[in-house]
N, C-alpha and C. Protein backbone atom coordinates (compact mmCIF):
# COMPACT_ATOMS: atom_id res chain seq x y z
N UNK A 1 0.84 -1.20 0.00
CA UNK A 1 0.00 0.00 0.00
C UNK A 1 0.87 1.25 0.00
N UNK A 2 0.42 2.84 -0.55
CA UNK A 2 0.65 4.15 -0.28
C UNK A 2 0.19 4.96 0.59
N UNK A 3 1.02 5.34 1.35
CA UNK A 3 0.67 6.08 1.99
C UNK A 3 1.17 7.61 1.71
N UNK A 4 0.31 8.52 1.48
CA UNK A 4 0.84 10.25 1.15
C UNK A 4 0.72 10.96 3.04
N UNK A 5 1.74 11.84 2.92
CA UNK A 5 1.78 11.93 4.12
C UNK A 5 2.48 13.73 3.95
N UNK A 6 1.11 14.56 4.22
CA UNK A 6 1.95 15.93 4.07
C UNK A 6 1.75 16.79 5.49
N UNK A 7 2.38 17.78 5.01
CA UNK A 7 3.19 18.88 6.09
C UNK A 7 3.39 20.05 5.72
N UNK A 8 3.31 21.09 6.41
CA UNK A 8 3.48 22.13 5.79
C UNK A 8 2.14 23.66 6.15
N UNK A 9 0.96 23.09 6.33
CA UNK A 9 -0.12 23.82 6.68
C UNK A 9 0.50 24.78 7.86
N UNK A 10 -0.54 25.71 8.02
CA UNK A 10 -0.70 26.83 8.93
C UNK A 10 -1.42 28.11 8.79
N UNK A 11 -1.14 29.12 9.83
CA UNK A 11 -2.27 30.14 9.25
C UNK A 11 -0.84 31.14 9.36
N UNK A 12 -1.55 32.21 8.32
CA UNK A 12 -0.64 33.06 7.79
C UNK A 12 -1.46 34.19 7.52
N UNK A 13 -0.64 35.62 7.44
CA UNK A 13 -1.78 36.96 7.31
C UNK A 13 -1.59 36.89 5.56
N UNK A 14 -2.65 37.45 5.08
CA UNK A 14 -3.09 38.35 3.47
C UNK A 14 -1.49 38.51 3.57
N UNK A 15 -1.24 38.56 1.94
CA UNK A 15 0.31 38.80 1.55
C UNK A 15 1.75 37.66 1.97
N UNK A 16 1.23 36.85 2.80
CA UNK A 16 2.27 35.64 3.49
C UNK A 16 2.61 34.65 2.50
N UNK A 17 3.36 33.78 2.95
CA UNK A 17 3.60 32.75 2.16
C UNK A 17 3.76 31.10 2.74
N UNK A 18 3.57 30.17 2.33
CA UNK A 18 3.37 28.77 2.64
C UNK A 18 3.93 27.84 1.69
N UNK A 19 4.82 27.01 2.35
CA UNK A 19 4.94 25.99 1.44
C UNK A 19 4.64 24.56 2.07
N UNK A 20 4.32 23.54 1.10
CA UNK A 20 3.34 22.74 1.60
C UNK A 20 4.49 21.50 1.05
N UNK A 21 4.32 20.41 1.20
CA UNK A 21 5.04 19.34 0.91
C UNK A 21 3.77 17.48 1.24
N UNK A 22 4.26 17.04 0.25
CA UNK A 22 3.54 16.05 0.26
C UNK A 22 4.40 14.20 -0.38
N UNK A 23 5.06 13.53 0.98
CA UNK A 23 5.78 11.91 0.38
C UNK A 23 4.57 11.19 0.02
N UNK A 24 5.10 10.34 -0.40
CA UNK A 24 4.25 8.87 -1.29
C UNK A 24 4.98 8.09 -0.87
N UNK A 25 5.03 7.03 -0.02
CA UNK A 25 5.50 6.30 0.93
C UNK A 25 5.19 5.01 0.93
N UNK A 26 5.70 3.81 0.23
CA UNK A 26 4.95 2.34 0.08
C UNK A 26 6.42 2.15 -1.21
N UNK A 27 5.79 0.32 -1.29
CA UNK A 27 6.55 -0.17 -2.38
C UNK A 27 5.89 0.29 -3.79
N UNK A 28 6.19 1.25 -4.22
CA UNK A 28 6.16 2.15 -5.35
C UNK A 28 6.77 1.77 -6.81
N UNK A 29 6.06 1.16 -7.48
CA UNK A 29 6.76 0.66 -8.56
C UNK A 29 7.25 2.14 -9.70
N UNK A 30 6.33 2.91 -9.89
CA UNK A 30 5.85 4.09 -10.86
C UNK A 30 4.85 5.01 -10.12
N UNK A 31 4.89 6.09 -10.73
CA UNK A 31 4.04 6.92 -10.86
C UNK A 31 3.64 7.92 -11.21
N UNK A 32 2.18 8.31 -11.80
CA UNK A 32 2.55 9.56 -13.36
C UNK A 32 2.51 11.01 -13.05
N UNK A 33 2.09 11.44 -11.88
CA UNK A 33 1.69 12.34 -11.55
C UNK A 33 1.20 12.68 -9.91
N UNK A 34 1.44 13.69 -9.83
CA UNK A 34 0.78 14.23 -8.36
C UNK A 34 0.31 15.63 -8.54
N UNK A 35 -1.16 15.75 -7.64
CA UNK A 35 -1.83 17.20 -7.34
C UNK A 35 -2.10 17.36 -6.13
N UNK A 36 -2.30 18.60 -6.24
CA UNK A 36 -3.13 19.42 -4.75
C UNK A 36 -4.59 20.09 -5.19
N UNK A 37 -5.52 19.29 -4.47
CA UNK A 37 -7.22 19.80 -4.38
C UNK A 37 -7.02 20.36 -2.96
N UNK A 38 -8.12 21.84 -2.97
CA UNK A 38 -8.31 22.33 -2.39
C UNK A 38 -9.81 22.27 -1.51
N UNK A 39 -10.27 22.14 -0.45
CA UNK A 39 -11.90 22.62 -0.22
C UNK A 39 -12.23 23.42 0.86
N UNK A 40 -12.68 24.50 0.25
CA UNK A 40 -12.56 25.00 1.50
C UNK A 40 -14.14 24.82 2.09
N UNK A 41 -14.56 25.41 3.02
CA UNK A 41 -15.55 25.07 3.84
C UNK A 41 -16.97 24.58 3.10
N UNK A 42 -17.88 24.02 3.55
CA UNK A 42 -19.16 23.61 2.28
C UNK A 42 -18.77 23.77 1.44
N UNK A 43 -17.53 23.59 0.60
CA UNK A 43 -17.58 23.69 -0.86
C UNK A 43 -17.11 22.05 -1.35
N UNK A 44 -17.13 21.87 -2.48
CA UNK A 44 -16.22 20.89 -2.89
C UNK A 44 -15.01 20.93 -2.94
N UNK A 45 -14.22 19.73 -3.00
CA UNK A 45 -12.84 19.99 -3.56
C UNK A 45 -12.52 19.89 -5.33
N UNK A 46 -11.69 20.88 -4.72
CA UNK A 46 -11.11 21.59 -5.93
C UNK A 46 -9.88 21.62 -6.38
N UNK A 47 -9.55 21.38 -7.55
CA UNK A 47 -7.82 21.09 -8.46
C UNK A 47 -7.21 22.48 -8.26
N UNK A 48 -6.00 22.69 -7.64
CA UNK A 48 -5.03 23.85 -7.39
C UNK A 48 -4.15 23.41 -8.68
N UNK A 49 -3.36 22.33 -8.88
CA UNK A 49 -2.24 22.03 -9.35
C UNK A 49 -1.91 20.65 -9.89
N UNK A 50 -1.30 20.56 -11.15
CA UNK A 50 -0.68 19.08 -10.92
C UNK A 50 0.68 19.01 -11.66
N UNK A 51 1.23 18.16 -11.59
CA UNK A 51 2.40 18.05 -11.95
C UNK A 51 3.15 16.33 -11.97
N UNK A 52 3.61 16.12 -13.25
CA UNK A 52 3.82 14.96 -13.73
C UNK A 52 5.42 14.55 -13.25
N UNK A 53 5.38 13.27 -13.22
CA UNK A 53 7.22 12.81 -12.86
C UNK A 53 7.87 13.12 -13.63
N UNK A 54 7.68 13.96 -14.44
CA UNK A 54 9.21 14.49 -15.14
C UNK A 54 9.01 16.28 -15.38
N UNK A 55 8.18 16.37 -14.77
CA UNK A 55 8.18 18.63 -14.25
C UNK A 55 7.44 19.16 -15.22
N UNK A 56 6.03 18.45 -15.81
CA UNK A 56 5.04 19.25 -16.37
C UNK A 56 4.32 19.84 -15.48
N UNK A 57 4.16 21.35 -15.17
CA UNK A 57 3.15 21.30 -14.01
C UNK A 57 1.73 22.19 -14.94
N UNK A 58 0.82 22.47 -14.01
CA UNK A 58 -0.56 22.76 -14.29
C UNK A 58 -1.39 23.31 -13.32
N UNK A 59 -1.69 24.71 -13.82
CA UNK A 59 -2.25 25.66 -12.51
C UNK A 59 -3.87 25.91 -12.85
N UNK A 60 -4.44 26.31 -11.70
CA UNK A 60 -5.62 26.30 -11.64
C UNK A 60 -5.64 27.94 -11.95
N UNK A 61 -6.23 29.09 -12.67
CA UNK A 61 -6.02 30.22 -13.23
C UNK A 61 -6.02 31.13 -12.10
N UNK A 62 -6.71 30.74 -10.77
CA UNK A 62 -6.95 31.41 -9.39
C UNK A 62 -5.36 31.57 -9.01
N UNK A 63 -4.66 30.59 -9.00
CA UNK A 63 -3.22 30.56 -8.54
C UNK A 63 -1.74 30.88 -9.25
N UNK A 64 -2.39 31.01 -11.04
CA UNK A 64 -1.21 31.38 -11.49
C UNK A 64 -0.38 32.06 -11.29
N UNK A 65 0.92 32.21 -11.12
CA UNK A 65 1.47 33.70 -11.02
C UNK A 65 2.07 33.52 -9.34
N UNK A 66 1.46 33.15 -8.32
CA UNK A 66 1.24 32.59 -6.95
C UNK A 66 1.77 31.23 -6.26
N UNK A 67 1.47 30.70 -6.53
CA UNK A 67 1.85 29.06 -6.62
C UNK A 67 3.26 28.58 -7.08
N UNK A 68 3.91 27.87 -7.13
CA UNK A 68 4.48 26.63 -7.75
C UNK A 68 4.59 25.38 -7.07
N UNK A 69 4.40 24.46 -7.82
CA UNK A 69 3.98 23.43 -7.76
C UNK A 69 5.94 22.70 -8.20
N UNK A 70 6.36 21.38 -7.48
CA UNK A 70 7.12 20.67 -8.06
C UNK A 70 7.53 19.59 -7.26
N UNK A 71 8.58 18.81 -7.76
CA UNK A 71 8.47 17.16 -7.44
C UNK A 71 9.72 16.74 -7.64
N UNK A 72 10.21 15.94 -6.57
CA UNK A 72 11.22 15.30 -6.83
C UNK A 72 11.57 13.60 -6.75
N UNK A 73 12.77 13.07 -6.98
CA UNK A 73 12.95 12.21 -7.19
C UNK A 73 12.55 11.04 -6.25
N UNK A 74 12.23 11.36 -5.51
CA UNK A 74 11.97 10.34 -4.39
C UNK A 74 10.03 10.46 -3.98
N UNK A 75 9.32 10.76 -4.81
CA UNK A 75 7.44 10.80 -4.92
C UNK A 75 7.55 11.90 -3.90
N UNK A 76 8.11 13.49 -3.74
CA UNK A 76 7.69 14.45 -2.78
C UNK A 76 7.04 15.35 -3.61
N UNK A 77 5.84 15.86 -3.56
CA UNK A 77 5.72 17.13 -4.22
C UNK A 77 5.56 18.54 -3.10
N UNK A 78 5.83 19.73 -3.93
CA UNK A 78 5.77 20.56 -2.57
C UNK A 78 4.98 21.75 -3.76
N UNK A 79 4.07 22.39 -2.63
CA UNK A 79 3.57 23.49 -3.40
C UNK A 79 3.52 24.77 -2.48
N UNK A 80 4.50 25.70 -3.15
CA UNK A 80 4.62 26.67 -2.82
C UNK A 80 3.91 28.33 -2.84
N UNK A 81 3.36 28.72 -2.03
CA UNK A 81 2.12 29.39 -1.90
C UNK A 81 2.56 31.21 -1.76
N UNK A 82 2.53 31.61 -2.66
CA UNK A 82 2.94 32.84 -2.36
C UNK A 82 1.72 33.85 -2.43
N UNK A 83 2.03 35.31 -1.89
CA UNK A 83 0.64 36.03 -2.25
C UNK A 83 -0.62 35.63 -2.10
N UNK A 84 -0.83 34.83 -0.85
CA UNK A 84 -1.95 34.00 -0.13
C UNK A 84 -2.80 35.21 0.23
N UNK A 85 -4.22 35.03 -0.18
CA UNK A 85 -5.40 35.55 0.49
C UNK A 85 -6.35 34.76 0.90
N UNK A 86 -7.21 35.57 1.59
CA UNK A 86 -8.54 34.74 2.45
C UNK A 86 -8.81 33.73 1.63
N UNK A 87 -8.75 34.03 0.45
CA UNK A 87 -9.42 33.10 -0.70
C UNK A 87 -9.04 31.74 -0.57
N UNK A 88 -7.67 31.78 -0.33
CA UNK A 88 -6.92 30.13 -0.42
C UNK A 88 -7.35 29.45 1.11
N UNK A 89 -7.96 30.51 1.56
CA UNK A 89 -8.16 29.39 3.03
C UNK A 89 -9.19 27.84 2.64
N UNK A 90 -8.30 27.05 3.40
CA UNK A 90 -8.92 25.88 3.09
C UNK A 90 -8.09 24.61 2.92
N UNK A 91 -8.66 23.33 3.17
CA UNK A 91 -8.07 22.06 3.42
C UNK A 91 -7.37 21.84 2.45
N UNK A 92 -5.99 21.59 2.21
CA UNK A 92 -4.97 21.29 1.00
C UNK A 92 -5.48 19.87 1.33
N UNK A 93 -5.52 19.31 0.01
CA UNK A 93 -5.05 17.64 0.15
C UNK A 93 -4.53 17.69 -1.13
N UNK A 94 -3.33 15.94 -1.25
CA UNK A 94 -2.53 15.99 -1.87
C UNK A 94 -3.33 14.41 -2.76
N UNK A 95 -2.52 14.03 -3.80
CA UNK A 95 -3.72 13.13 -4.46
C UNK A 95 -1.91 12.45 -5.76
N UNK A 96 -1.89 11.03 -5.58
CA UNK A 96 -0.64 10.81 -6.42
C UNK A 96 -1.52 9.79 -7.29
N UNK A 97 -1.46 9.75 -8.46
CA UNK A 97 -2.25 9.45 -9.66
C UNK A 97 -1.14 8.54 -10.76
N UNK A 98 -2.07 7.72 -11.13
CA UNK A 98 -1.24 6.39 -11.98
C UNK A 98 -0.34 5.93 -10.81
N UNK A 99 -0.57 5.39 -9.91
CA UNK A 99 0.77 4.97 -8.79
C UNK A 99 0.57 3.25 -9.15
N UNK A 100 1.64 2.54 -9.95
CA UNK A 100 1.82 1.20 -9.75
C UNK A 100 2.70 1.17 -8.74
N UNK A 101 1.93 -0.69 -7.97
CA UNK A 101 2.76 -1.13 -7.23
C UNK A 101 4.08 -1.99 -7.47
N UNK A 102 4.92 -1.90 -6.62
CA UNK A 102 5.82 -3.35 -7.19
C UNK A 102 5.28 -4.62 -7.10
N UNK A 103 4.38 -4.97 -6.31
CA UNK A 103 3.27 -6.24 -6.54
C UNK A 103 2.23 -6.67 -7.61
N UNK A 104 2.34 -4.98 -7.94
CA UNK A 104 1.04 -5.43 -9.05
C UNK A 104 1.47 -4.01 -10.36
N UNK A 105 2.45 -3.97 -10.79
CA UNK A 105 2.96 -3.33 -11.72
C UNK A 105 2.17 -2.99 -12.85
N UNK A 106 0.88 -3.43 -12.92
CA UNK A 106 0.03 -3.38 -14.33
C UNK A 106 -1.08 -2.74 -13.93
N UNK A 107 -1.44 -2.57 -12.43
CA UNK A 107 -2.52 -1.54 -11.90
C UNK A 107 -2.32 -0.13 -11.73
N UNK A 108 -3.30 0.33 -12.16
CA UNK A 108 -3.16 1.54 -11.79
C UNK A 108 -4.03 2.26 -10.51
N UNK A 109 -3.27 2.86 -9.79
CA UNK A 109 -4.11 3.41 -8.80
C UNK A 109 -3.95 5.07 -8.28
N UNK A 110 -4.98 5.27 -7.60
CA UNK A 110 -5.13 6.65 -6.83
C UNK A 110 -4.86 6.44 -5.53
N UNK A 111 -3.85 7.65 -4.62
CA UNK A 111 -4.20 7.76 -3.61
C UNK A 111 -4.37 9.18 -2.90
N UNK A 112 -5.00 9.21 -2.23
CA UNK A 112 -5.34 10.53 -1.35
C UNK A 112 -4.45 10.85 -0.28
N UNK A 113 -3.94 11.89 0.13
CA UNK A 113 -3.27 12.53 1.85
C UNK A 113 -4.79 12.93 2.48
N UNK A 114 -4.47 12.81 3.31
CA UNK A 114 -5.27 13.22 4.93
C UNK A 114 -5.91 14.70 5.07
N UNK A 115 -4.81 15.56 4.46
CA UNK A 115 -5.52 17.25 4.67
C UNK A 115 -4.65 17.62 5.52
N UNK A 116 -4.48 19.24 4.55
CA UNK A 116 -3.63 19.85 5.81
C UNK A 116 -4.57 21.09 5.71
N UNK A 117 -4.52 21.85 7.05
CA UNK A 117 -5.24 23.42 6.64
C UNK A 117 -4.44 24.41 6.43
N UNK A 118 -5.38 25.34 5.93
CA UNK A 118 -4.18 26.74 5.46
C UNK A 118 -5.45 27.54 5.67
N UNK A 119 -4.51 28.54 6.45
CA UNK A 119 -5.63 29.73 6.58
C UNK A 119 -5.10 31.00 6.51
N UNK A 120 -5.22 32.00 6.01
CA UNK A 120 -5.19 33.26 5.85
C UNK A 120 -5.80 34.11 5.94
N UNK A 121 -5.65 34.84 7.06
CA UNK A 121 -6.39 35.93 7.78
C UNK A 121 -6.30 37.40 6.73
N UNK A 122 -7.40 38.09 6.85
CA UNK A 122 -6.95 39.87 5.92
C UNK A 122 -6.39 40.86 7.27
């Protein structure tokens, strides 16, 4: 099994900055990609970012300019939060996509992180 396991949340004032980090942790054969969905309160979750194992990334138009998103060699992605407003308040979760196992190399699977919060006060 995978386990995603991130870090990084907190509250921060309008104008602050955050960076968020997210491992993929298991016998890991592959994997094609990782994102960050956002939700903030009664809302749904929502796509911030994604970014593929070899540094395609992909912004949600709310965060362009703000954000970066990236990944390294060992399944970490970290997303870096700049120019945070009230707006971004809300549960980060992290999400690693196409993940084969070394047991089962021909499956493909999803897994989810736990949630971190981020809050930003005006």
């Amino acid at each position: 099994q995978v386990q995603l396991v991130e870090s990084g949340g907190g509250a921060v004032q309008a104008g602050g900055s955050l960076r968020l980090s997210c491992g993929a942790f298991g016998s890991i054969y592959a994997l094609q990609r990782m994102a960050w969905y956002r939700q903030a309160p009664e809302e749904g979750r929502d796509l911030v970012a994604t970014i593929t194992t070899t540094g395609t990334p992909y912004y949600v138009d709310s965060v362009k300019g703000r954000f970066t998103i990236s990944i390294d060699n060992n399944h970490t992605a970290s997303l870096q939060m700049d120019k945070l407003t009230p707006d971004d308040t809300a549960v980060y979760y992290c999400k690693a996509e196409g993940v084969r196992l070394l047991s089962s190399p021909t499956l493909w699977r999803t897994y989810w992180g736990q949630g971190t919060q981020v809050t930003v006060s005006s």
